[in-house]
Protein backbone atom coordinates (compact mmCIF):
# COMPACT_ATOMS: atom_id res chain seq x y z
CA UNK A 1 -22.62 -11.11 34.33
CA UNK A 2 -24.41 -9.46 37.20
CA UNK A 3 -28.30 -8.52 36.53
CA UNK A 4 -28.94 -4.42 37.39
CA UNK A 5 -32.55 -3.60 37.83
CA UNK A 6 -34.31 -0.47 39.37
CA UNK A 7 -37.03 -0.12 41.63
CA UNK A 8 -38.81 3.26 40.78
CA UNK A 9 -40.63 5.73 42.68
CA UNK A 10 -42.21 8.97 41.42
CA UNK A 11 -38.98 10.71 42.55
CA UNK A 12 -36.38 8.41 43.89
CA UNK A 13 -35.00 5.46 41.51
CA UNK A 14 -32.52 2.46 43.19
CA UNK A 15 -30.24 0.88 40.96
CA UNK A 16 -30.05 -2.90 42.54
CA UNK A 17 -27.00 -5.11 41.41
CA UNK A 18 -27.58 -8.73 41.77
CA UNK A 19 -30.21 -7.67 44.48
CA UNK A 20 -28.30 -4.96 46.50
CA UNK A 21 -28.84 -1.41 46.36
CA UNK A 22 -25.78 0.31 44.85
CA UNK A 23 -27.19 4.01 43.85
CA UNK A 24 -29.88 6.26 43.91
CA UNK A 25 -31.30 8.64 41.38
CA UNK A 26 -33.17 11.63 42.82
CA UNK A 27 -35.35 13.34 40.13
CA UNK A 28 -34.84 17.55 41.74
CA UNK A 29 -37.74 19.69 41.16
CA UNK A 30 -36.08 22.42 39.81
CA UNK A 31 -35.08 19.43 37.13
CA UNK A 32 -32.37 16.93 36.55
CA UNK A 33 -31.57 14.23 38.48
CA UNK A 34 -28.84 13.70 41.50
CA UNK A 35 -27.10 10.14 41.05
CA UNK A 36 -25.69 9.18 44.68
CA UNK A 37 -23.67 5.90 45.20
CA UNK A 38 -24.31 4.08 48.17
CA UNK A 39 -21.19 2.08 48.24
CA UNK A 40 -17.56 3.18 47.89
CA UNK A 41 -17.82 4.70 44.37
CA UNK A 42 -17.01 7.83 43.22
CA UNK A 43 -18.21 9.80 40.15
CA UNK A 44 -15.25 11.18 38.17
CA UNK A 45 -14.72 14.80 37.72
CA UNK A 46 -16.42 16.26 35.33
CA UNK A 47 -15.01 17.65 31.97
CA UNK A 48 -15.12 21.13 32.64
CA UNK A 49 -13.69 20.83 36.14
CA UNK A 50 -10.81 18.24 35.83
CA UNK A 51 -9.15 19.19 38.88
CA UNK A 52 -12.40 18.54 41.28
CA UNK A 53 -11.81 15.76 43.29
CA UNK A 54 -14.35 12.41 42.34
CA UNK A 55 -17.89 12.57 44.21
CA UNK A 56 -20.02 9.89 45.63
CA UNK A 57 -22.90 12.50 44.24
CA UNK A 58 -23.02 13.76 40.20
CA UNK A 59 -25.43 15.49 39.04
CA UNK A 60 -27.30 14.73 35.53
CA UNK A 61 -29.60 16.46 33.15
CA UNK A 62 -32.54 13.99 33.10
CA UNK A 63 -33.36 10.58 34.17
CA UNK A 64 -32.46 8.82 31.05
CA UNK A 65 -28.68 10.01 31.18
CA UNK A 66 -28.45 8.93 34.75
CA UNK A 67 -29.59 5.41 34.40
CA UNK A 68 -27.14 5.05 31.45
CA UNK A 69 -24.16 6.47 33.73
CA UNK A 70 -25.04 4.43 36.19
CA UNK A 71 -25.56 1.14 33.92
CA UNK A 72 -22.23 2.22 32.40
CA UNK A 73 -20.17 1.96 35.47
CA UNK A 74 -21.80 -1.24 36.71
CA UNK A 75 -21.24 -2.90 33.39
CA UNK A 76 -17.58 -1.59 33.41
């Protein structure tokens, strides 16, 4: 099983899968945090909007919900 560690900053956190950058979580100041994938993934639509096409960006309401999307999909 691939390892998934994250190399924090005070506002920018890389999610690192076996070693290689996958996403990045940007903590906004008017709060939440923006989860971007820097490969070919894409965020599903979200519940209220199921017609919205995926997104390489979502958007979370804190850091702790992000990291556990993110950890989610990896581990899928």
């Amino acid at each position: 099983m691939a390892q998934i560690t994250w190399n924090d900053a005070p506002s920018v956190y890389t999610a690192l899968y076996d070693g290689t950058p996958v996403c990045t979580l940007k903590v906004k100041d008017i709060g939440g945090v923006a989860a971007s994938w820097l490969d070919d993934r894409l965020w599903p639509p979200p519940a209220h909007m199921p017609k919205a096409p995926p997104q390489p960006t979502r958007f979370f309401a804190n850091l702790a919900e992000a990291k556990a999307a993110v950890e989610g999909v990896l581990n899928a």
